[in-house]
N, C-alpha and C. Protein backbone atom coordinates (compact mmCIF):
# COMPACT_ATOMS: atom_id res chain seq x y z
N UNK A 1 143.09 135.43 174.49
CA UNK A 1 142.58 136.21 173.36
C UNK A 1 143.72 136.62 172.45
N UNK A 2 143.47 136.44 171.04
CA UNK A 2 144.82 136.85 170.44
C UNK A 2 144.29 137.67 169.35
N UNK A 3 145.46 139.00 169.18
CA UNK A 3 144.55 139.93 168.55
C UNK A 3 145.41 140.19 167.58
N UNK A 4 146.30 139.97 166.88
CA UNK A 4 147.10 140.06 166.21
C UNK A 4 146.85 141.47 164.88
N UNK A 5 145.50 140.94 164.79
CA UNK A 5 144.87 141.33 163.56
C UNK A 5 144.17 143.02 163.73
N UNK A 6 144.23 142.91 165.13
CA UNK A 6 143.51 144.13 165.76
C UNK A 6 144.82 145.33 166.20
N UNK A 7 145.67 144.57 166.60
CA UNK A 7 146.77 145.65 167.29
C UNK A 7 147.90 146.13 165.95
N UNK A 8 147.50 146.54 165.63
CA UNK A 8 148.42 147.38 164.25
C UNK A 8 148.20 149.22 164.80
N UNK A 9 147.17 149.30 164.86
CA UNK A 9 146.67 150.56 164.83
C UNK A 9 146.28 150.83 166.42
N UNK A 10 146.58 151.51 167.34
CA UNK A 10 145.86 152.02 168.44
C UNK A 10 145.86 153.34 168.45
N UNK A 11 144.21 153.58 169.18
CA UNK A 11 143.76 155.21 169.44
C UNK A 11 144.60 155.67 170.84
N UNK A 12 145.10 157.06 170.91
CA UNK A 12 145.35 157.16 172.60
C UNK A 12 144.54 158.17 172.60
N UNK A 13 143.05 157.65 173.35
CA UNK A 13 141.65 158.18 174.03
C UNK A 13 142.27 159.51 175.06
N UNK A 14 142.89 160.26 174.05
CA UNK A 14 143.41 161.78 175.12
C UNK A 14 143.32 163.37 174.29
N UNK A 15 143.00 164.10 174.64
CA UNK A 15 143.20 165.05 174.04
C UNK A 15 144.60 166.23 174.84
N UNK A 16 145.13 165.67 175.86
CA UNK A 16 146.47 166.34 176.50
C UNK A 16 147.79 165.71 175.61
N UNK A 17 148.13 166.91 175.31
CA UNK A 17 149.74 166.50 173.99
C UNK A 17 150.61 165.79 175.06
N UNK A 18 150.36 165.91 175.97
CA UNK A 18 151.70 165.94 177.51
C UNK A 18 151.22 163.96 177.48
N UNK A 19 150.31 164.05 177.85
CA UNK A 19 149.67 162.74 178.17
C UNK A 19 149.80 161.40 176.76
N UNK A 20 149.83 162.22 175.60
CA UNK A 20 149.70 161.57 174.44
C UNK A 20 151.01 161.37 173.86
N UNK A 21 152.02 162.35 174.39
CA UNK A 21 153.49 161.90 173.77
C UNK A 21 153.83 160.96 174.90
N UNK A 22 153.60 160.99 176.26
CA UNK A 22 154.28 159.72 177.15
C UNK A 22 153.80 158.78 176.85
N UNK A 23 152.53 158.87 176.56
CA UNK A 23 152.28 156.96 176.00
C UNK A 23 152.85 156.70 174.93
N UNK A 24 152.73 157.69 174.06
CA UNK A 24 153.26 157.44 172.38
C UNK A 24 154.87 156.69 172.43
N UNK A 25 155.15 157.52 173.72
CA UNK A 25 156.99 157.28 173.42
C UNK A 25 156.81 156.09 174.61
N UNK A 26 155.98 155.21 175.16
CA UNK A 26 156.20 153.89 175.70
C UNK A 26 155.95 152.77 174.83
N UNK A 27 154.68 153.47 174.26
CA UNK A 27 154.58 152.20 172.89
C UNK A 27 155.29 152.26 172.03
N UNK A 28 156.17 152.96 171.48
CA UNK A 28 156.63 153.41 170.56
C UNK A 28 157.66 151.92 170.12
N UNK A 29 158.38 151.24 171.49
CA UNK A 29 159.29 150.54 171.32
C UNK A 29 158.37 148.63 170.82
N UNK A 30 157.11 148.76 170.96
CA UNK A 30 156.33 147.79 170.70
C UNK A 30 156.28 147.79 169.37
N UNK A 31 156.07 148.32 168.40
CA UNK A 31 156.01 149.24 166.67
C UNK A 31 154.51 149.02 166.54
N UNK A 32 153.31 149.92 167.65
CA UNK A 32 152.16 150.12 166.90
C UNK A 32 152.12 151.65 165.98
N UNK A 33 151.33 151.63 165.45
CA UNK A 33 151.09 152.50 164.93
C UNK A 33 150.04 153.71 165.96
N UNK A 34 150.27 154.55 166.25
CA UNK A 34 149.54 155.17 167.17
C UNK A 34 148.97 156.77 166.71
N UNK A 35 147.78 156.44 166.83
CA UNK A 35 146.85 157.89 166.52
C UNK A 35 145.98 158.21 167.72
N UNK A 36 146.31 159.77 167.75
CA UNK A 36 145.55 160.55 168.69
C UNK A 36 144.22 160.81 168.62
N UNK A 37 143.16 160.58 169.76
CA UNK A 37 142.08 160.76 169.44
C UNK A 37 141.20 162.24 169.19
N UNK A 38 142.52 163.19 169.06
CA UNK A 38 142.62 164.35 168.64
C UNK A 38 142.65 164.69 167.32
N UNK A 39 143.60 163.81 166.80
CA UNK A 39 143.65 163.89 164.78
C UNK A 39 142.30 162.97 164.30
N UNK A 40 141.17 162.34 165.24
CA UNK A 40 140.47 161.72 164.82
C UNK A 40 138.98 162.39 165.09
N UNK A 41 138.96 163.29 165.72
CA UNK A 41 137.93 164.62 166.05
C UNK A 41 136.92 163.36 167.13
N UNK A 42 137.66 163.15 167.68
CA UNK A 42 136.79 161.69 168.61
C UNK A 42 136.30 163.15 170.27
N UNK A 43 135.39 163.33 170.37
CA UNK A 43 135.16 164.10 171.41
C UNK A 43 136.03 163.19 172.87
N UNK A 44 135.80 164.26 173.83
CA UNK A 44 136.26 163.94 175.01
C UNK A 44 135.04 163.69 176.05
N UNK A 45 134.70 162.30 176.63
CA UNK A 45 133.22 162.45 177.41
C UNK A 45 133.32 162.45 178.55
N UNK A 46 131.86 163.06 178.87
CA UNK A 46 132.12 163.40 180.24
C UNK A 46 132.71 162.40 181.04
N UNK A 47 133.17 162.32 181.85
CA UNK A 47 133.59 161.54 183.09
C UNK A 47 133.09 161.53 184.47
N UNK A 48 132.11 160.64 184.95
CA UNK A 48 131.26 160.25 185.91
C UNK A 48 131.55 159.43 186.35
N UNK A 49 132.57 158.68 185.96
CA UNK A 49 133.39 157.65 187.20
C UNK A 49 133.61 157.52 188.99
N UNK A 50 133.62 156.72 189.82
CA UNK A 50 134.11 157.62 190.81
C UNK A 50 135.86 156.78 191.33
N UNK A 51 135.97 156.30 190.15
CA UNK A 51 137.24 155.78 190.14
C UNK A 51 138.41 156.18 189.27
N UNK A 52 139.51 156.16 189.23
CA UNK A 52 140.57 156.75 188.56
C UNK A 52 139.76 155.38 187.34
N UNK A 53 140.14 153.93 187.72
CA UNK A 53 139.94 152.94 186.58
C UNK A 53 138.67 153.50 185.68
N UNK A 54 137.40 153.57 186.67
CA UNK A 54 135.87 153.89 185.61
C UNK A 54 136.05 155.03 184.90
N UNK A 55 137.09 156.29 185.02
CA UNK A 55 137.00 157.32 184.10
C UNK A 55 138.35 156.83 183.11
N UNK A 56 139.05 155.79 183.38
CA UNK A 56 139.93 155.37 182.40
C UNK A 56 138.96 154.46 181.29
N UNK A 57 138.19 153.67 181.76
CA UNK A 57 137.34 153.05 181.05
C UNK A 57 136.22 154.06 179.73
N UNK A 58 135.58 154.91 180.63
CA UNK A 58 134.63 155.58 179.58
C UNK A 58 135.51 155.79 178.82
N UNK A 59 136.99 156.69 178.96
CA UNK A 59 137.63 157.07 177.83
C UNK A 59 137.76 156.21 176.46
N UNK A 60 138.57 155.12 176.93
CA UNK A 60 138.77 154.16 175.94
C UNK A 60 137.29 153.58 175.31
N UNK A 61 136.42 153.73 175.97
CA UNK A 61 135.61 152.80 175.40
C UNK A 61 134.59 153.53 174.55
N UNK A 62 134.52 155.19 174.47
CA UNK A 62 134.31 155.95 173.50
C UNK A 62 135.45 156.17 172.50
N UNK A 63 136.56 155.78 173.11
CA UNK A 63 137.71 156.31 171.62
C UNK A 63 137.34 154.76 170.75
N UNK A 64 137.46 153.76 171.82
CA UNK A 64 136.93 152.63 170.99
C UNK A 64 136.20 152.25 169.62
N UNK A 65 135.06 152.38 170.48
CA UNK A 65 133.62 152.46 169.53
C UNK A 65 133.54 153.06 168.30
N UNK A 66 134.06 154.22 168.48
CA UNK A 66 133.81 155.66 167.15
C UNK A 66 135.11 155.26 166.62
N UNK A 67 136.26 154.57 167.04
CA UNK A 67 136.61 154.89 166.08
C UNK A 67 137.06 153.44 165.35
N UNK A 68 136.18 152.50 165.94
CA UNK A 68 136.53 150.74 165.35
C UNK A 68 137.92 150.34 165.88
N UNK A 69 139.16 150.95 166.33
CA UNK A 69 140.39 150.64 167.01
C UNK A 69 140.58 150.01 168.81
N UNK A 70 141.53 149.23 168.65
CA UNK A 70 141.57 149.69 170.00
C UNK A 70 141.67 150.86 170.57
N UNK A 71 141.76 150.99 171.62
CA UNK A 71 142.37 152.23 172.26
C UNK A 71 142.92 152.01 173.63
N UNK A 72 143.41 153.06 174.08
CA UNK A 72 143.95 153.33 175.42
C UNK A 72 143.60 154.29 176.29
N UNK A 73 143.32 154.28 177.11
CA UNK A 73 143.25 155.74 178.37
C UNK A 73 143.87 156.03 179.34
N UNK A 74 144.46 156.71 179.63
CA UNK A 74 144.88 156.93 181.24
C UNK A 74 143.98 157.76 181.86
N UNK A 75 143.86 157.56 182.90
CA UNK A 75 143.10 158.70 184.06
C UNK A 75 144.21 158.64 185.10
N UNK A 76 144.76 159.80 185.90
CA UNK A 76 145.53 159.83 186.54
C UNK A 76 145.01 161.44 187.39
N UNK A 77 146.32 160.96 188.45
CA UNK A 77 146.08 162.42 189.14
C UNK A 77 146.29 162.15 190.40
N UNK A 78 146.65 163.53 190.99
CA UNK A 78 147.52 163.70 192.09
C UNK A 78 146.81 163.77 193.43
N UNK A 79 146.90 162.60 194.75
CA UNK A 79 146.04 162.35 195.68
C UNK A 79 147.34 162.76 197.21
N UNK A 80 146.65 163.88 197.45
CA UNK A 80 147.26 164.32 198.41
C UNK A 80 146.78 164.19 199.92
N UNK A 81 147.12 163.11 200.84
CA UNK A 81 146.67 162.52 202.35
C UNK A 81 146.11 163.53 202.94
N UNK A 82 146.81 164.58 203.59
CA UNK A 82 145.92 165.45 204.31
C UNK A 82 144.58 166.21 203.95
N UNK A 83 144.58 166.22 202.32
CA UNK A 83 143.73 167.18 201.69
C UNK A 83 142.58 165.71 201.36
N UNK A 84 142.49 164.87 202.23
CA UNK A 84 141.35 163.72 201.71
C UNK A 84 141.29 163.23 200.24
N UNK A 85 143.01 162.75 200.02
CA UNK A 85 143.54 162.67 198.71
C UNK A 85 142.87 163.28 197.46
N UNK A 86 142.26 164.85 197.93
CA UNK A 86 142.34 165.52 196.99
C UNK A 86 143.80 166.01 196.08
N UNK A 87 143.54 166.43 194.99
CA UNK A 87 142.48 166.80 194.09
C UNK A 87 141.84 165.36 193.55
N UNK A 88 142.47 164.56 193.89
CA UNK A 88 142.68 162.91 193.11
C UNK A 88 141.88 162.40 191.61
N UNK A 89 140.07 162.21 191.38
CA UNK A 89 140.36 162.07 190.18
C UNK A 89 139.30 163.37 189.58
N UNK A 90 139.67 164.56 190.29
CA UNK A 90 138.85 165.57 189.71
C UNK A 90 140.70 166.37 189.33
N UNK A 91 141.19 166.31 189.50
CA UNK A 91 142.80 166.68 188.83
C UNK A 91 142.93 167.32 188.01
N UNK A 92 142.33 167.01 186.66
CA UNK A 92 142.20 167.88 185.62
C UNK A 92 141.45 168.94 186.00
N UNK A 93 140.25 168.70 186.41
CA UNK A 93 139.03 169.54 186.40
C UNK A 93 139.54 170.56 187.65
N UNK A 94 140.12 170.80 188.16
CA UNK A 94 140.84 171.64 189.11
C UNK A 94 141.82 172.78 188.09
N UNK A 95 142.37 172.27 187.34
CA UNK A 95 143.19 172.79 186.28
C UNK A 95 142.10 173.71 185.45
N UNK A 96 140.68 173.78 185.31
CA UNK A 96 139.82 174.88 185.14
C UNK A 96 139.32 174.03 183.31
N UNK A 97 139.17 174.91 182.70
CA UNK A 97 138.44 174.83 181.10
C UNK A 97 139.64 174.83 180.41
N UNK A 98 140.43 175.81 180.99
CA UNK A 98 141.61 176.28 179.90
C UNK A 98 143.14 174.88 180.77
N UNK A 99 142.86 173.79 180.77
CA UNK A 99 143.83 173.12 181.86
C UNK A 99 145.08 174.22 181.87
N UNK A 100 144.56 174.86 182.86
CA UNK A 100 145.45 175.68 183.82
C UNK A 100 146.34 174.89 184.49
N UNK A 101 147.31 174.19 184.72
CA UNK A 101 147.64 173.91 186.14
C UNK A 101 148.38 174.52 187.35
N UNK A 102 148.69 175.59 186.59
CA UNK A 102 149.32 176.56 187.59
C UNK A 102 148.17 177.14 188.39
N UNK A 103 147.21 177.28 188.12
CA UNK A 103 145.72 177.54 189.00
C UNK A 103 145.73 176.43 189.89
N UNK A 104 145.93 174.95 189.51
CA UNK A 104 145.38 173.72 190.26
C UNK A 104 146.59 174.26 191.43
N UNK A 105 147.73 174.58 191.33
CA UNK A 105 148.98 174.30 191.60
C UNK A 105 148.60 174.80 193.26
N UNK A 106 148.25 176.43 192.92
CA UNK A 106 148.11 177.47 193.38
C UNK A 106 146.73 177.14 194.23
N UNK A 107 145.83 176.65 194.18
CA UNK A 107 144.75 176.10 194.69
C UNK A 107 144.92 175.04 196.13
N UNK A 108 145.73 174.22 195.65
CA UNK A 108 146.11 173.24 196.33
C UNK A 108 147.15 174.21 197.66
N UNK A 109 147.99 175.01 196.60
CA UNK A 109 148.80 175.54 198.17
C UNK A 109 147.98 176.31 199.14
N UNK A 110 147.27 177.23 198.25
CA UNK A 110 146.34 177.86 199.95
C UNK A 110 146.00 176.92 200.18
N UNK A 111 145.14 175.96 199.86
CA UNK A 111 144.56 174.60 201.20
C UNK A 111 145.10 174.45 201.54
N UNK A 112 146.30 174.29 201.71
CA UNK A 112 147.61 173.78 202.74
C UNK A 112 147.76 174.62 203.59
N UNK A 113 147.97 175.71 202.95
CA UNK A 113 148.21 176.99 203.89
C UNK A 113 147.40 177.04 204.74
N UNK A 114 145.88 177.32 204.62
CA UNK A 114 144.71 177.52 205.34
C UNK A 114 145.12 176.73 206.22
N UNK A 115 144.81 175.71 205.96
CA UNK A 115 145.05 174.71 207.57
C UNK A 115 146.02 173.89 208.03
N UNK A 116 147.37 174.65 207.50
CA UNK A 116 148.62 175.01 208.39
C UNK A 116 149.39 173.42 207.50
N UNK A 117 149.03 173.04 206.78
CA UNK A 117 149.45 171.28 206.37
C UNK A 117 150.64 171.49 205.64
N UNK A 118 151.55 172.13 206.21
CA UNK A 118 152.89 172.34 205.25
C UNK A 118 154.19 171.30 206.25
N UNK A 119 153.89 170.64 207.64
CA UNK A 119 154.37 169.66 208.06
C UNK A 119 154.84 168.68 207.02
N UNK A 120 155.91 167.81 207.66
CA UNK A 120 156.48 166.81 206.49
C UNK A 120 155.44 165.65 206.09
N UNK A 121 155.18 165.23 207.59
CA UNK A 121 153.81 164.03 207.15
C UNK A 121 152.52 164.83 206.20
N UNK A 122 152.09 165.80 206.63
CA UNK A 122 150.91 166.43 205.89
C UNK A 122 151.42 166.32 204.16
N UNK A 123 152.71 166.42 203.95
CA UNK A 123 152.71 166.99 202.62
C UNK A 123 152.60 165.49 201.88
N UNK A 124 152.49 164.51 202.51
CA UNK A 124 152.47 163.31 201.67
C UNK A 124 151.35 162.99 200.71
N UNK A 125 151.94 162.17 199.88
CA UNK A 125 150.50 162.24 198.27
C UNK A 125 151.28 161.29 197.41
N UNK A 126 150.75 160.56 196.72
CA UNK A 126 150.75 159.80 195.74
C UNK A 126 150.07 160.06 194.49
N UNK A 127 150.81 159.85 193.16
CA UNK A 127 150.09 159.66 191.97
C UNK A 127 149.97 158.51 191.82
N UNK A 128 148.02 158.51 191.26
CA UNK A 128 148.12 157.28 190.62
C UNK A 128 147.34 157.52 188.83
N UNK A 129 147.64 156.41 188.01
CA UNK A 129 147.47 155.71 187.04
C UNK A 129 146.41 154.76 186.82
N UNK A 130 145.52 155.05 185.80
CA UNK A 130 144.35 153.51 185.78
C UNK A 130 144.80 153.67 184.00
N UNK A 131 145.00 152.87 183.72
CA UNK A 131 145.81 152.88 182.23
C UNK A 131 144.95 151.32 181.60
N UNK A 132 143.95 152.06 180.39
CA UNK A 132 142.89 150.31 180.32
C UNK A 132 142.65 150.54 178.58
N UNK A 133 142.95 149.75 178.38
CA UNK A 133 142.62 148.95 176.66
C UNK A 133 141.36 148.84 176.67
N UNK A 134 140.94 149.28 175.57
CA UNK A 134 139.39 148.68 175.13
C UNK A 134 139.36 148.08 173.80
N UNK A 135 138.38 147.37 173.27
CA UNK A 135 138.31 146.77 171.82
C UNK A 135 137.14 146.67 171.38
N UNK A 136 137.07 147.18 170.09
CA UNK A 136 135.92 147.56 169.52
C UNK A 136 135.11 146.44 170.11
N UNK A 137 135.09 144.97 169.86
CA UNK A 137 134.52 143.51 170.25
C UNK A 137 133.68 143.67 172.05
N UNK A 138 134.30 144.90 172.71
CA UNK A 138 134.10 145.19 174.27
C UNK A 138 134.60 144.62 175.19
N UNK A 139 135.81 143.72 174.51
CA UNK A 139 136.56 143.54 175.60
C UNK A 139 137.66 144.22 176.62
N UNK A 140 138.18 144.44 177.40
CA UNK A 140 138.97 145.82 178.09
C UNK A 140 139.75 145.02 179.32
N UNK A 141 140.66 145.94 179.55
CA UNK A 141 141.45 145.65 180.85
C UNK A 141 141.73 146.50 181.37
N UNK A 142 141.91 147.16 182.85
CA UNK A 142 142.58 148.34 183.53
C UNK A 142 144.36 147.79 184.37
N UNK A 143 145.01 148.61 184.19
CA UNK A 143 146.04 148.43 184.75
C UNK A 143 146.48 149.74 185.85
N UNK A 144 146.49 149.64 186.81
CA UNK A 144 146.68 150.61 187.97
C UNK A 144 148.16 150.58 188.41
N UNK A 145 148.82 151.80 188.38
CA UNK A 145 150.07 151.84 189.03
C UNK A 145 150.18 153.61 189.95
N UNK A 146 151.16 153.22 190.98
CA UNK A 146 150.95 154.63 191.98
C UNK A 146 152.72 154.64 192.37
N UNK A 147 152.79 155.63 192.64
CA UNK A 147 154.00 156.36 192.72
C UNK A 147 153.62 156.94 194.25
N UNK A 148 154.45 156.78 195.14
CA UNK A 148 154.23 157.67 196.63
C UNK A 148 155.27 158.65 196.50
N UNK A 149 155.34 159.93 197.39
CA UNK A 149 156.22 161.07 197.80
C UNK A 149 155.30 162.21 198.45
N UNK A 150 155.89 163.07 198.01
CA UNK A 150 155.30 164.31 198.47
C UNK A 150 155.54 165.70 198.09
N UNK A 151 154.40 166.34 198.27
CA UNK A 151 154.40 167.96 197.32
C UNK A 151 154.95 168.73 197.85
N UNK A 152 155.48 169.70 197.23
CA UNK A 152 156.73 171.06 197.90
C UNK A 152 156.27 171.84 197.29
N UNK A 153 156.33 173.01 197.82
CA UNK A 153 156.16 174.50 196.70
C UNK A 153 157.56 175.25 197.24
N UNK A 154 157.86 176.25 196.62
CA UNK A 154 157.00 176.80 195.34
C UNK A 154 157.51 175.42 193.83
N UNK A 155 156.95 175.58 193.11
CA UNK A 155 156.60 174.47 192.13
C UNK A 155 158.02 174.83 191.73
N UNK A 156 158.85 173.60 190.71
CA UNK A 156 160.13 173.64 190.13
C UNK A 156 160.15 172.44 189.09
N UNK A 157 160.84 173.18 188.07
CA UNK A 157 160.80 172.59 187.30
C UNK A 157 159.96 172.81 185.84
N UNK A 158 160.17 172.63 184.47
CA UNK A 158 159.17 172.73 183.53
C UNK A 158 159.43 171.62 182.56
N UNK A 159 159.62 170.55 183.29
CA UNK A 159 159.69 169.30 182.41
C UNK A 159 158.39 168.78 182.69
N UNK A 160 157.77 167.61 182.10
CA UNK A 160 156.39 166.85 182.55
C UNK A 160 155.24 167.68 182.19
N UNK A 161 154.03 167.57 183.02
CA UNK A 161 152.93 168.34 182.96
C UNK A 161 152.55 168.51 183.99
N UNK A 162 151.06 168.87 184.04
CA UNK A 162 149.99 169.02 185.02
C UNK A 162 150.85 169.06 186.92
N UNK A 163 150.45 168.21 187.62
CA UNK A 163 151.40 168.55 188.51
C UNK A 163 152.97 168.40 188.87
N UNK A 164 153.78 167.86 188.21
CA UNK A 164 154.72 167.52 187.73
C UNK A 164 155.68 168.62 188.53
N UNK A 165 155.64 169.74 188.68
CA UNK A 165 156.49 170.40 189.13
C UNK A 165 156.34 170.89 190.96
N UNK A 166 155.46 170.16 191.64
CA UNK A 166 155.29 170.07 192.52
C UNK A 166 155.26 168.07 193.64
N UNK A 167 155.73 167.42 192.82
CA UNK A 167 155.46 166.37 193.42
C UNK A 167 157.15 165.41 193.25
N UNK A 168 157.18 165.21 194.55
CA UNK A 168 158.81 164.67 194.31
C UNK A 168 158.89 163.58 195.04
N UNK A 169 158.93 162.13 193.94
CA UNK A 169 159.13 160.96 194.37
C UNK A 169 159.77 160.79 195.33
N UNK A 170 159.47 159.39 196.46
CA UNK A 170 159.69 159.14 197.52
C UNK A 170 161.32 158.41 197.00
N UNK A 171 162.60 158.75 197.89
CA UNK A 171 164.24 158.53 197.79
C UNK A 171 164.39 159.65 196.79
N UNK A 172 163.87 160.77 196.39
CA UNK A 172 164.36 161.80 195.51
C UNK A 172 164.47 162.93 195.89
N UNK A 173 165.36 163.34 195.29
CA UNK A 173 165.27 164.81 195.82
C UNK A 173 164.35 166.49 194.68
N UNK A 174 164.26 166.07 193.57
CA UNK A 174 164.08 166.30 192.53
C UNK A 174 162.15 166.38 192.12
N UNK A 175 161.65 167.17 191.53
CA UNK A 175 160.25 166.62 191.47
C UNK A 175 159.71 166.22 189.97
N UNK A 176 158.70 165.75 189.81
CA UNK A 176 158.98 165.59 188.49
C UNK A 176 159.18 166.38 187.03
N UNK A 177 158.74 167.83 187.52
CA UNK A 177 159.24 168.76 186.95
C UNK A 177 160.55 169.64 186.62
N UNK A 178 161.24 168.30 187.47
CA UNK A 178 162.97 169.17 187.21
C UNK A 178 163.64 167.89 186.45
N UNK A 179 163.08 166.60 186.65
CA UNK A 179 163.57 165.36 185.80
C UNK A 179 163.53 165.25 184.61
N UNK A 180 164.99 164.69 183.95
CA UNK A 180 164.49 164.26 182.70
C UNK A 180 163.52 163.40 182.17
N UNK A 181 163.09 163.76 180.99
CA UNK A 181 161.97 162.90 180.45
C UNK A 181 162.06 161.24 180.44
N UNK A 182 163.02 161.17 180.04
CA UNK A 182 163.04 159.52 179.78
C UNK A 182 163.66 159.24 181.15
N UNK A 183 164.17 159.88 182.16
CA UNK A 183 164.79 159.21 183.76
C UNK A 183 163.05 159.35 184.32
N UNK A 184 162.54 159.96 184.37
CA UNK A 184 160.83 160.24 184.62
C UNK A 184 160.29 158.94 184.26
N UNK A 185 160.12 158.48 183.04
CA UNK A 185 158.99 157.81 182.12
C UNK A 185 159.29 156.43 182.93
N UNK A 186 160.55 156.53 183.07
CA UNK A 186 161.19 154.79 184.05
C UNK A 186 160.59 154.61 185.55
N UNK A 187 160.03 155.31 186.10
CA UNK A 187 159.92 155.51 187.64
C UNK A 187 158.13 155.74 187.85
N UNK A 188 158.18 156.41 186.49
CA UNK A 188 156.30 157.13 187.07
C UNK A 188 155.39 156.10 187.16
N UNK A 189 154.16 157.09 187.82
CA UNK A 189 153.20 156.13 187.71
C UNK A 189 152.57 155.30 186.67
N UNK A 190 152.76 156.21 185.42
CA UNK A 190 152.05 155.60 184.27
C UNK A 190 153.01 154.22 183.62
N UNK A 191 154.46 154.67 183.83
CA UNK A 191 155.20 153.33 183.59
C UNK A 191 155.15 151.94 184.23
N UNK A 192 154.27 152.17 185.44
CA UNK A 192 154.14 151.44 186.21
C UNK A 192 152.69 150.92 185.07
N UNK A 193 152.00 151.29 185.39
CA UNK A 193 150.85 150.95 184.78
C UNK A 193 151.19 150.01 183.30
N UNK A 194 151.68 150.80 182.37
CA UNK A 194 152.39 150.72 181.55
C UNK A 194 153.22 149.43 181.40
N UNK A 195 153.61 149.38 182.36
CA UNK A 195 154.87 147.52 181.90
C UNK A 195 153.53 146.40 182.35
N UNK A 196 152.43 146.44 183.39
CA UNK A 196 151.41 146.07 183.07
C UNK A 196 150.59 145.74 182.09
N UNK A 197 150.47 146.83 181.05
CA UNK A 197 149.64 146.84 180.05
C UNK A 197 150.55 146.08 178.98
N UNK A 198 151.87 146.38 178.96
CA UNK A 198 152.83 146.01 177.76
C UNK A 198 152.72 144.51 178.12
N UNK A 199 152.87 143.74 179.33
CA UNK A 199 152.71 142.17 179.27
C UNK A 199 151.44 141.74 178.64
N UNK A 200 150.60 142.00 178.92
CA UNK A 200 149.16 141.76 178.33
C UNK A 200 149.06 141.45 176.84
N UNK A 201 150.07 142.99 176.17
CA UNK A 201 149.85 143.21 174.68
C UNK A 201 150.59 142.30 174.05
N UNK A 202 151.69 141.68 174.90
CA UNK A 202 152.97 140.77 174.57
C UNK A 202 151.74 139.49 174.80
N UNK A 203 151.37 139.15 175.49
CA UNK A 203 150.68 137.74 175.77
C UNK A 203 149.40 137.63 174.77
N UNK A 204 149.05 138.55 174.16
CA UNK A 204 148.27 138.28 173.24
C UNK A 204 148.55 138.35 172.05
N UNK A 205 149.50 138.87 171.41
CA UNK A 205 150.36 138.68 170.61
C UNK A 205 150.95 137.39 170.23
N UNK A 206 151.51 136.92 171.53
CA UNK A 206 151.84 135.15 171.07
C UNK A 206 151.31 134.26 171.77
């Protein structure tokens, strides 16, 4: 499929600034032009997925539609082993109305607490990434990438977002809330996803 004509302009299907500058600053080195589906009053829909990919999909494929562009979505979020990889893709929605995440943060540690899961194996968890293109035409792709380690409190750090200051890649010592931004963007899950999606955009391109 070659879209030449289509990829000038992409939507990023997000209304999180956190979420919308890391993609912005991965594509950035591709030269699309990139608009938020925030400056485009594109609502946010519900999400009934029961997959990180199917709630990456609705996204894009409402930023899609409304707004004739491609678009992009991520769905992501933090799947913690002992807690039955909770919060995993209710993540946001843990973070409350007002995305709290210091509530999610704080949520997650009493469960731990409660039933004693502060052991080294218990604290293990992975982020993952479903990162998927859509096109007005309905064509789409998902790209999945995951990051393993494990959560520590008390939380550190105020770089990143959402859980970011509680989750510290596996060979690190550091979580992603104490990392720099661009040493972060190289390692995470979404970059993972991300050099995925960037071959795709490269192969249709030429």
């Amino acid at each position: 499929m070659r879209a030449n004509n289509l990829l000038k302009d992409i939507v990023i299907a997000s209304h999180n600034s956190g979420k919308v500058s890391e993609i912005k600053s991965l594509l950035k080195p591709l030269g699309y032009n990139i608009i938020s589906a925030k400056k485009l009053k594109i609502n946010e829909p519900f999400e009934n997925g029961l997959t990180f990919g199917e709630n990456s999909l609705i996204k894009s494929k409402n930023a899609a539609l409304k707004s004739k562009l491609p678009a992009i979505a991520d769905d992501s979020g933090l799947c913690i082993s002992s807690l039955n990889n909770e919060p995993g893709i209710y993540s946001a929605r843990w973070a409350g109305k007002k995305k709290d995440f210091n509530i999610a943060m704080e949520k997650i540690e009493k469960k731990m607490e409660k039933n004693n899961y502060f052991n080294k194996s218990s604290r293990k968890a992975f982020f993952c990434c479903a990162l998927s293109i859509y096109f007005p035409n309905n064509v789409c792709r998902v790209f999945e990438g995951k990051i393993y380690g494990h959560v520590q409190f008390p939380p550190k750090g105020k770089n990143g977002f959402g859980y970011d200051p509680i989750f510290v890649p596996k060979g690190y010592k550091k979580t992603f809330g104490e990392m720099n931004f661009n040493y972060k963007e190289r390692i995470s899950h979404r970059a993972i996803a991300f050099k995925k999606l960037s071959n795709f955009l490269y192969k249709i391109k030429n």
